[in-house]
C-alpha atoms as a PDB file:
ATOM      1  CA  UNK A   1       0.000   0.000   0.000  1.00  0.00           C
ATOM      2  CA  UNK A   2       3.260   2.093   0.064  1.00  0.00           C
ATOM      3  CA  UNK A   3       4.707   3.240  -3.235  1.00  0.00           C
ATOM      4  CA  UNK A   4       8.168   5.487  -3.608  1.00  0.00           C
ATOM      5  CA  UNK A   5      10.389   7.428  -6.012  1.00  0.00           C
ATOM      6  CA  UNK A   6      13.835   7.886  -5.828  1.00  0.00           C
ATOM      7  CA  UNK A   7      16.229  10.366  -7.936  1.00  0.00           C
ATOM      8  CA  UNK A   8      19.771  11.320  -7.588  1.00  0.00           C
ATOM      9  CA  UNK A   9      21.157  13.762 -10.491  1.00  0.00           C
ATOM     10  CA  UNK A  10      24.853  13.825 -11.030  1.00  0.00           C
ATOM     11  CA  UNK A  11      25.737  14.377 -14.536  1.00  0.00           C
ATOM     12  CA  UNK A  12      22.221  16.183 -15.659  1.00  0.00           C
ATOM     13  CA  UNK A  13      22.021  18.303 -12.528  1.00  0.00           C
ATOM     14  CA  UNK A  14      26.311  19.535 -12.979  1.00  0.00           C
ATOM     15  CA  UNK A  15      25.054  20.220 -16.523  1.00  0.00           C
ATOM     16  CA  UNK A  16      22.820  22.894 -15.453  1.00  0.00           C
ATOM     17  CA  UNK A  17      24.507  24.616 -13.355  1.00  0.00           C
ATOM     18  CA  UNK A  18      27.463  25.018 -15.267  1.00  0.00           C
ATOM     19  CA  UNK A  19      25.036  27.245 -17.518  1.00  0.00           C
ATOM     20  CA  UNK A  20      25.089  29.777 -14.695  1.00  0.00           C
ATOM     21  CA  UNK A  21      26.249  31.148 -11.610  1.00  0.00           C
ATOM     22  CA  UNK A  22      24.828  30.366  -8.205  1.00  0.00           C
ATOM     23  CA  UNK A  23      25.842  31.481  -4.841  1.00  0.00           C
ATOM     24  CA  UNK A  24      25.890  28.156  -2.515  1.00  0.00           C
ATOM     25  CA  UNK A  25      22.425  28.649  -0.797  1.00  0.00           C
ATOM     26  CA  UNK A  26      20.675  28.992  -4.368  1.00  0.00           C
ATOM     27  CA  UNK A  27      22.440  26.556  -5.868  1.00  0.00           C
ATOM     28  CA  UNK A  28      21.520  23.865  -2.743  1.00  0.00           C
ATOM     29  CA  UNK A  29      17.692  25.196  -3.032  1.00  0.00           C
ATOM     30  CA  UNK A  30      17.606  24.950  -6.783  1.00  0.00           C
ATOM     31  CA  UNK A  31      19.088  21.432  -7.128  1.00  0.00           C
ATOM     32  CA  UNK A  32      16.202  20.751  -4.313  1.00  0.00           C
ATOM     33  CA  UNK A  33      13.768  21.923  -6.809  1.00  0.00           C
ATOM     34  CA  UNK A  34      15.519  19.853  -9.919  1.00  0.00           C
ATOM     35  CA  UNK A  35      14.983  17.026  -7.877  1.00  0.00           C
ATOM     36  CA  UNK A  36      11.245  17.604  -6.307  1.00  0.00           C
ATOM     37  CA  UNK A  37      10.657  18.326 -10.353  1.00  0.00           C
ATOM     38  CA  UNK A  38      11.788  14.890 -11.827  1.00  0.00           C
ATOM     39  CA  UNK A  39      10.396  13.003  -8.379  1.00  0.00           C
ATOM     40  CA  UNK A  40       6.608  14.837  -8.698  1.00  0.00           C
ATOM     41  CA  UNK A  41       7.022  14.246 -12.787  1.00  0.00           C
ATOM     42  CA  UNK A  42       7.229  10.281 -12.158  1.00  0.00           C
ATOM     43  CA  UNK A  43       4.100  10.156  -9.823  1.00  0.00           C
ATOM     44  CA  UNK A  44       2.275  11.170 -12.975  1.00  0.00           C
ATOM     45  CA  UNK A  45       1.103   9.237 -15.826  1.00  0.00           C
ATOM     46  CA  UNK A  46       1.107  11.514 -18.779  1.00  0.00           C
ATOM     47  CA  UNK A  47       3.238  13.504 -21.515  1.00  0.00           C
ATOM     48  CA  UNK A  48       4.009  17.123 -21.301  1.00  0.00           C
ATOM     49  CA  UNK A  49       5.671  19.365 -18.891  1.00  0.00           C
ATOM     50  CA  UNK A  50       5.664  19.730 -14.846  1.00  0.00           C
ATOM     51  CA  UNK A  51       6.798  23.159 -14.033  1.00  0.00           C
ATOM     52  CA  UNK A  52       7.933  23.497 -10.264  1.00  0.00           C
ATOM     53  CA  UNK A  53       7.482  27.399  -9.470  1.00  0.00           C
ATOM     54  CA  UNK A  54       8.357  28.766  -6.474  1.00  0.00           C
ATOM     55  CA  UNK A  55       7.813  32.280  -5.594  1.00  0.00           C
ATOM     56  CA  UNK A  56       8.640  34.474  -2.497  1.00  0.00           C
ATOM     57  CA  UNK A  57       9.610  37.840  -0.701  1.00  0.00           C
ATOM     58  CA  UNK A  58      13.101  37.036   0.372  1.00  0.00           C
ATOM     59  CA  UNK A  59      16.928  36.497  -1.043  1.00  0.00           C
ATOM     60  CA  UNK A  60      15.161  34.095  -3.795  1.00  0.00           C
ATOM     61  CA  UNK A  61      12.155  35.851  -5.993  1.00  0.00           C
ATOM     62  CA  UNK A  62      11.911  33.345  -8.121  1.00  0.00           C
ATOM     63  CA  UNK A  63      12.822  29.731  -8.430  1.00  0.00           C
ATOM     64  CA  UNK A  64      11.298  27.661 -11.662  1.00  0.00           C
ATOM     65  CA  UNK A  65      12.086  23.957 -12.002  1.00  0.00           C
ATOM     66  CA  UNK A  66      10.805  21.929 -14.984  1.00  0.00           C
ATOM     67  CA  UNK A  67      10.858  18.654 -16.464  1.00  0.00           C
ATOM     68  CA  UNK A  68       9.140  16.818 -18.986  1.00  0.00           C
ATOM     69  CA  UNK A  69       7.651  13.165 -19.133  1.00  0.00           C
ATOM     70  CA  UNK A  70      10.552  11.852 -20.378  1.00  0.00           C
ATOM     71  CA  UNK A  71      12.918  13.590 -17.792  1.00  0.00           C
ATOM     72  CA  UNK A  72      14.272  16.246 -19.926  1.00  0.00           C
ATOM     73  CA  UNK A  73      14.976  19.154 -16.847  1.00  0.00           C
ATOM     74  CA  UNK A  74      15.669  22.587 -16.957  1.00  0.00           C
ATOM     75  CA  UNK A  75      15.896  25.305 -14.385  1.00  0.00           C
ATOM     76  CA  UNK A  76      16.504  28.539 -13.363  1.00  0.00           C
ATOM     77  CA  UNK A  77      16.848  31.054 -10.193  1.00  0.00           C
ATOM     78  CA  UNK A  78      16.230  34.709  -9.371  1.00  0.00           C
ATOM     79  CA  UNK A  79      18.254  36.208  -7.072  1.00  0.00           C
ATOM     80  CA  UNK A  80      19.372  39.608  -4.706  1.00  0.00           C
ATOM     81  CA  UNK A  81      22.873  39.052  -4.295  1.00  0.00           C
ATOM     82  CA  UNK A  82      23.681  41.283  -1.288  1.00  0.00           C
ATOM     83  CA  UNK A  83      20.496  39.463   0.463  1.00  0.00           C
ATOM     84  CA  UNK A  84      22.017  36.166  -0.988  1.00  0.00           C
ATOM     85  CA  UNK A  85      25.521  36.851   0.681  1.00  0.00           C
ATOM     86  CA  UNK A  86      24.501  38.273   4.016  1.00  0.00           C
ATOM     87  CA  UNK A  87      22.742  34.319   4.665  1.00  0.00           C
ATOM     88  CA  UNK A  88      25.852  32.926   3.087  1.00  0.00           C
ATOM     89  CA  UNK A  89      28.079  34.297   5.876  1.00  0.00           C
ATOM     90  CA  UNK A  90      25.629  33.577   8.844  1.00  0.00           C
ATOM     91  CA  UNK A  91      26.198  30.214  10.301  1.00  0.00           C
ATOM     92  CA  UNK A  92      22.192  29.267  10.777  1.00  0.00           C
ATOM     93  CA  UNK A  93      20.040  26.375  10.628  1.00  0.00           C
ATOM     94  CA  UNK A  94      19.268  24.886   7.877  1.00  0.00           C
ATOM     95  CA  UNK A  95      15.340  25.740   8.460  1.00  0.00           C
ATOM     96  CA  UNK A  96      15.958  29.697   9.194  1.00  0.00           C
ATOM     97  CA  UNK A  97      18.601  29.474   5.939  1.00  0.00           C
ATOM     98  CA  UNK A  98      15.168  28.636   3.592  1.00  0.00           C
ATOM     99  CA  UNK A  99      12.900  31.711   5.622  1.00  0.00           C
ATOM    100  CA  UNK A 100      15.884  33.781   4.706  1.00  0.00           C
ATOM    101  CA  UNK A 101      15.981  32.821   1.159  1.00  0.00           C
ATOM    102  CA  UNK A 102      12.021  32.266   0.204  1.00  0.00           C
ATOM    103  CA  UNK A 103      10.847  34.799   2.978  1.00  0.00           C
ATOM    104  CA  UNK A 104       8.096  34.257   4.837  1.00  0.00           C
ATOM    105  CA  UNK A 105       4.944  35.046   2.564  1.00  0.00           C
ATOM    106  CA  UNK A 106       4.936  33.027  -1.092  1.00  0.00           C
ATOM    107  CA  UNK A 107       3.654  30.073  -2.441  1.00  0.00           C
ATOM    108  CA  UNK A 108       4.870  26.732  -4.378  1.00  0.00           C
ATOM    109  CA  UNK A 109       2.527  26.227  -7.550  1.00  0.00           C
ATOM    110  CA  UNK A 110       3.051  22.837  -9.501  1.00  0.00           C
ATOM    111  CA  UNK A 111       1.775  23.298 -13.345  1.00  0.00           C
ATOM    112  CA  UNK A 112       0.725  19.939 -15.273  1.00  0.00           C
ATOM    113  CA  UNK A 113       0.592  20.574 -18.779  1.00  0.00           C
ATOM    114  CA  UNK A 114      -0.161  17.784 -20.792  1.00  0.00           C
ATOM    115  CA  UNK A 115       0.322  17.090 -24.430  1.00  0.00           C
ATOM    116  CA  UNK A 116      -2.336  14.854 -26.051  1.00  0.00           C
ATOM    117  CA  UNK A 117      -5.427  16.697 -24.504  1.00  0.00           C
ATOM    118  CA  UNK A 118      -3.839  20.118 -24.746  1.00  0.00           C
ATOM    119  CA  UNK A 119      -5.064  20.067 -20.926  1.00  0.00           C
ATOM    120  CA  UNK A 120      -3.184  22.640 -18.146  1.00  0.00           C
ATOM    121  CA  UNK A 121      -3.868  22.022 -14.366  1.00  0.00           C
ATOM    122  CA  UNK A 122      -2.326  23.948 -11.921  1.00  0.00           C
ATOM    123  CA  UNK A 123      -1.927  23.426  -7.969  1.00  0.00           C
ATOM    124  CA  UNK A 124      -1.047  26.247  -5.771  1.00  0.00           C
ATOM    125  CA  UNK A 125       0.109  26.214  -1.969  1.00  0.00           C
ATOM    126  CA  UNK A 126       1.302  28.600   0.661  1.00  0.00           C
ATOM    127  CA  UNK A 127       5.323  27.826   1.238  1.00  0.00           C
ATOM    128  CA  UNK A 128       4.944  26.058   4.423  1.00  0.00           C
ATOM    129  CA  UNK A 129       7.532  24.991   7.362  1.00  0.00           C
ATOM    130  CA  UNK A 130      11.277  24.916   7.060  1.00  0.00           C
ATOM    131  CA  UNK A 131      11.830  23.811   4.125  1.00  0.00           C
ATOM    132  CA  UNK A 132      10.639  22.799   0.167  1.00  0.00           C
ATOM    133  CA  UNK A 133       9.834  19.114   1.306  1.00  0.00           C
ATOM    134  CA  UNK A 134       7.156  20.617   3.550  1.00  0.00           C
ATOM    135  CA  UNK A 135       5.900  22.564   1.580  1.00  0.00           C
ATOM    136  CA  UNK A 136       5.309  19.929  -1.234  1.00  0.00           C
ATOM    137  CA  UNK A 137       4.363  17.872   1.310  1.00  0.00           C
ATOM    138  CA  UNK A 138       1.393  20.378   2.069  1.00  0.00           C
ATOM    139  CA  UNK A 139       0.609  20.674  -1.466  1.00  0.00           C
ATOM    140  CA  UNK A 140       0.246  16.825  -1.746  1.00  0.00           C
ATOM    141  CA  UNK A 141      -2.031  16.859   1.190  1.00  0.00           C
ATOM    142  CA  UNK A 142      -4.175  19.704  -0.464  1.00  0.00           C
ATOM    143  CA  UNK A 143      -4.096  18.964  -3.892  1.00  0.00           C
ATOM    144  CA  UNK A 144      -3.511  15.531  -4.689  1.00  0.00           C
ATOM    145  CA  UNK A 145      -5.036  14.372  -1.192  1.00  0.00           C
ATOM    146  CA  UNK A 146      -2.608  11.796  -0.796  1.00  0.00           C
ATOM    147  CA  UNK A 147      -0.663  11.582   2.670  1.00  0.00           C
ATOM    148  CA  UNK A 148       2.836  12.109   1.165  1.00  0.00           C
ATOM    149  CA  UNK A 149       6.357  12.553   3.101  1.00  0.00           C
ATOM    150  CA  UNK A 150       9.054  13.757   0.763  1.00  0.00           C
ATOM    151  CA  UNK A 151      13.067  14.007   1.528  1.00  0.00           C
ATOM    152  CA  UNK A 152      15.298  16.450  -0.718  1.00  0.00           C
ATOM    153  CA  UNK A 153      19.162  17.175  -1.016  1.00  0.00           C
ATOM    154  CA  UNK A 154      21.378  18.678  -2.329  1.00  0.00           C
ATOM    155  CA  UNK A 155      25.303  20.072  -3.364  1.00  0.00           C
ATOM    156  CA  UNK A 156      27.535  21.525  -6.160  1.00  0.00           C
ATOM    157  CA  UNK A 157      27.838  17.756  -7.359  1.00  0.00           C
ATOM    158  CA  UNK A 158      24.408  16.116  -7.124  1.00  0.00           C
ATOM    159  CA  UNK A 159      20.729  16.414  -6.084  1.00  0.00           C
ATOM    160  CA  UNK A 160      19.168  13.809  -4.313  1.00  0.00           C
ATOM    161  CA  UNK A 161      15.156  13.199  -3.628  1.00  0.00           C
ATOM    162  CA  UNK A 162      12.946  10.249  -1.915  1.00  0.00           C
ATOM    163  CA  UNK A 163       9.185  10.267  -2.126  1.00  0.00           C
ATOM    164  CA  UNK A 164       7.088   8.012  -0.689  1.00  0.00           C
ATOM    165  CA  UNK A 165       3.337   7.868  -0.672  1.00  0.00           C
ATOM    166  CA  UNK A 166       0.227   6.048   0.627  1.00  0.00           C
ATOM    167  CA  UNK A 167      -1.739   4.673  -1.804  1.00  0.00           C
ATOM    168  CA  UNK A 168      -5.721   3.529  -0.840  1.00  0.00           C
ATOM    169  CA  UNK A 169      -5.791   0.066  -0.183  1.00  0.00           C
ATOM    170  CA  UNK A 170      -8.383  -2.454  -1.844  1.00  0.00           C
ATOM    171  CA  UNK A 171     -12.106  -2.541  -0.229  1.00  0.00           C
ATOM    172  CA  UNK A 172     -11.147  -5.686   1.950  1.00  0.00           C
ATOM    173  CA  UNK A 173      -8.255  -5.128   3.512  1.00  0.00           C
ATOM    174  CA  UNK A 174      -7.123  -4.662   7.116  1.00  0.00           C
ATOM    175  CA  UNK A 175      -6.989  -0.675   8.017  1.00  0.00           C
ATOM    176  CA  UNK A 176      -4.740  -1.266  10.855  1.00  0.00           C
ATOM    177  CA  UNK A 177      -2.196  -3.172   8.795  1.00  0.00           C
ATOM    178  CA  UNK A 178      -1.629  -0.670   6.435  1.00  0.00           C
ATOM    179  CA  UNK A 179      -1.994   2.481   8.737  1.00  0.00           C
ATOM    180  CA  UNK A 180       1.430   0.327  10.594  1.00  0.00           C
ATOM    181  CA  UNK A 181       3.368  -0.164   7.068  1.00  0.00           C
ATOM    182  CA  UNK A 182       2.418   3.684   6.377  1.00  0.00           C
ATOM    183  CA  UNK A 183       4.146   4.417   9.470  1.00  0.00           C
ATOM    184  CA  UNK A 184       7.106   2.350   9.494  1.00  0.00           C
ATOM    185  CA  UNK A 185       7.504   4.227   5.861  1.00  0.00           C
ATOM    186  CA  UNK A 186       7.144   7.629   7.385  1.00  0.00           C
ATOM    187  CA  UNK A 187       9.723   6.248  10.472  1.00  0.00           C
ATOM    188  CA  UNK A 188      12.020   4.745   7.525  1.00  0.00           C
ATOM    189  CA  UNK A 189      12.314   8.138   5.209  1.00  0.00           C
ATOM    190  CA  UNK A 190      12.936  10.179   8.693  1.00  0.00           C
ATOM    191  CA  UNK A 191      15.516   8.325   9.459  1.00  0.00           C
ATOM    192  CA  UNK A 192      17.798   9.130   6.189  1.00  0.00           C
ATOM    193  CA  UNK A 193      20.007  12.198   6.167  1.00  0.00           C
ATOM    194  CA  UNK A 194      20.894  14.674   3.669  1.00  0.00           C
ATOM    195  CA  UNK A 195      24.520  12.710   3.510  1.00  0.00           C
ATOM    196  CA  UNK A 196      22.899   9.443   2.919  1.00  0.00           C
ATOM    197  CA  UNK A 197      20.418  10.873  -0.352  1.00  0.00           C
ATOM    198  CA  UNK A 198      23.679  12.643  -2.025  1.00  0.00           C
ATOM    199  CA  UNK A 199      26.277   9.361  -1.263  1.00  0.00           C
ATOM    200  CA  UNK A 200      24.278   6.038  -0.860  1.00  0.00           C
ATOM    201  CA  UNK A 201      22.988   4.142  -3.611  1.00  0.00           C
ATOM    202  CA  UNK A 202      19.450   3.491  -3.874  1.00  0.00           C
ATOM    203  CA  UNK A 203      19.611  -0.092  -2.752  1.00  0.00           C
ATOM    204  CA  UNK A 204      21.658   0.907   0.300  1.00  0.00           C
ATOM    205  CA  UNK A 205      18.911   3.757   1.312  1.00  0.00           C
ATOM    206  CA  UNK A 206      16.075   0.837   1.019  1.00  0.00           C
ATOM    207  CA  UNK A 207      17.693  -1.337   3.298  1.00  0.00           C
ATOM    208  CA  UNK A 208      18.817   1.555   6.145  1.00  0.00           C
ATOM    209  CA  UNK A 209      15.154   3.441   6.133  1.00  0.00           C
ATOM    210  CA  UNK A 210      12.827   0.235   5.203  1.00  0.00           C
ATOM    211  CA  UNK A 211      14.640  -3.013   5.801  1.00  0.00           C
ATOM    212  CA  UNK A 212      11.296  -4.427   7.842  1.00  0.00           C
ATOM    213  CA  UNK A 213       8.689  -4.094   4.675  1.00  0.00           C
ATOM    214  CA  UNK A 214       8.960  -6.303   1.477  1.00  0.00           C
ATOM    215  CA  UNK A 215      10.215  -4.276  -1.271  1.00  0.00           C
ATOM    216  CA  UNK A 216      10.356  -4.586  -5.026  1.00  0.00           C
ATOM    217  CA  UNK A 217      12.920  -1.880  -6.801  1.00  0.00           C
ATOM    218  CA  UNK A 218      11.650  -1.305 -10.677  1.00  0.00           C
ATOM    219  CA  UNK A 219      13.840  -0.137 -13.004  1.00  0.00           C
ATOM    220  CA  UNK A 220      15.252   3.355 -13.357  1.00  0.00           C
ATOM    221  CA  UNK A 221      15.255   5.879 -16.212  1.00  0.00           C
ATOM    222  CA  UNK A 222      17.466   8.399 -16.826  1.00  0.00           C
ATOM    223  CA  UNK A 223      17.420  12.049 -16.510  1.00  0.00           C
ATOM    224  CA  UNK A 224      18.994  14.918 -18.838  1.00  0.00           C
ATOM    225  CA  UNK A 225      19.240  18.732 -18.612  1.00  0.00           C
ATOM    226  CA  UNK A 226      17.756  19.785 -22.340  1.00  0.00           C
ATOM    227  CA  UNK A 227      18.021  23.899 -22.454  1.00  0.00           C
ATOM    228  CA  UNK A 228      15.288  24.674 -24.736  1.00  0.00           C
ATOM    229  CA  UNK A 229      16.734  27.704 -26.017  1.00  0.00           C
ATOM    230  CA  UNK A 230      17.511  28.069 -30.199  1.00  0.00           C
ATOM    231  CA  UNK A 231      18.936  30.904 -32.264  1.00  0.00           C
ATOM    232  CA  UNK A 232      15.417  31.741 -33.053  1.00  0.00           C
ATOM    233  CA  UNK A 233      14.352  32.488 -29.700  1.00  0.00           C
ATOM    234  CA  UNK A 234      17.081  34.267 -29.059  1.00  0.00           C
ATOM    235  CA  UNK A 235      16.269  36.215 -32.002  1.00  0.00           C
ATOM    236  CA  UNK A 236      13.281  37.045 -31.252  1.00  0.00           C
ATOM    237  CA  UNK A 237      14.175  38.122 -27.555  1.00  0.00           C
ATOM    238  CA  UNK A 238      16.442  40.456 -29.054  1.00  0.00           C
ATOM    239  CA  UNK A 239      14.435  42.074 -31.170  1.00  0.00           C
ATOM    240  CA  UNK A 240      11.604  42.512 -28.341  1.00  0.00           C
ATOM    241  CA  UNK A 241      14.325  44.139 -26.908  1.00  0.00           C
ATOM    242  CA  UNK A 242      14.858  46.585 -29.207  1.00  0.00           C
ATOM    243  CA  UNK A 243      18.166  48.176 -30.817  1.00  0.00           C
ATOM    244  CA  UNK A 244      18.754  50.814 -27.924  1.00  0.00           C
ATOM    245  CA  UNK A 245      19.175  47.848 -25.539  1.00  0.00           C
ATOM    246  CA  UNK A 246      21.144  45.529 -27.608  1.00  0.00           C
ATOM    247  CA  UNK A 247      23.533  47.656 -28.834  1.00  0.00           C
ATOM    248  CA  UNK A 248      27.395  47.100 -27.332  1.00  0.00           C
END
């Protein structure tokens, strides 16, 4: 009654940021966001786009995260650099480091856009606790109704997510059973650190955080970073722009 979804970038997620500059905080929050992307992208069943936006009144205005049905990412920050370095130098916890960066009024909004029925659905939630995992957690509880616990890491080398959900079980079965494996999942993705997502394997983080349940690991797919830009949109950005502001 417990399914999961694990994702650790290494290659796809050094791609990205090697296409711009981000102070350490940013870059850990963004890679958080590349990961919550891809993880919320396999829960669906569908082809198009899911477009993690986050949005806030602190260091980090904007934070936009997206990544197709076939794991194609891209991603991309906004950012006031003083604010940025003042949190930078101020050794904090980790929870009062994300206030400082999202601020304390904004909202997470998850976009579905899917291809085949032109359809666009759109889930929006207040950012919530210390962290993005809470807050998507909150926005799985609102909008998908599905109790939810989610995990997120990340560094200048990899990003790192675990998701693990609830799923209804069928009309006969025993409520008490599967309220216990629900919480020995909850007990088994609290126990994993930060370290553990970024350097174990996925078969190592199964058997520390859920050793006790009987597990069956499908197989993986990978994940690139696909920039979406061409010489025509750049043309055309430039010419929106106008001569006055192009000009060396």
């Amino acid at each position: 009654p417990v399914r999961g979804h694990w994702v650790r970038l290494d290659s796809a997620w050094r791609e990205l940021c090697a296409h711009s500059e981000y102070p350490l905080p940013v870059r850990e929050l963004l890679g958080q966001a590349v990961a919550a992307s891809v993880l919320l992208a396999a829960t669906l069943k569908f082809r198009g786009t899911l477009t993690l936006q986050l949005q806030g009144d602190g260091a980090v205005s904007l934070l936009v995260a997206q990544c197709t049905h076939d794991f194609r990412l891209r991603a991309v920050a906004r950012f006031e650099e003083s604010a940025v370095a003042a949190i930078a130098s101020a050794p904090q916890r980790d929870a009062r480091i994300f206030r400082q960066l999202v601020g304390r009024s904004g909202q997470v909004a998850v976009t579905i856009e899917a291809d085949e029925r032109s359809a666009r659905y759109q889930g929006i939630v207040p950012l919530s606790g210390g962290s993005l995992a809470d807050s998507l957690e909150a926005y799985f509880a609102t909008s998908e109704q599905l109790p939810t616990r989610v995990i997120l890491a990340a560094d200048s080398k990899c990003g790192a997510g675990v998701l693990v959900q609830k799923l209804p079980g069928p009309s006969n079965a025993d409520e008490s059973e599967l309220e216990a494996t629900w919480n020995d999942a909850q007990r088994g993705i609290e126990s994993l650190s930060a370290t553990d997502l970024l350097e174990c394997p996925v078969e190592e983080l199964l058997e520390r955080g859920f050793a006790a349940q009987d597990l069956r690991l499908f197989r993986g797919a990978p994940v690139h970073f696909q920039c979406r830009c061409s010489p025509g949109r750049v043309a055309g950005l430039l010419r929106a722009l106008g001569a006055d502001l192009v000009r060396p």
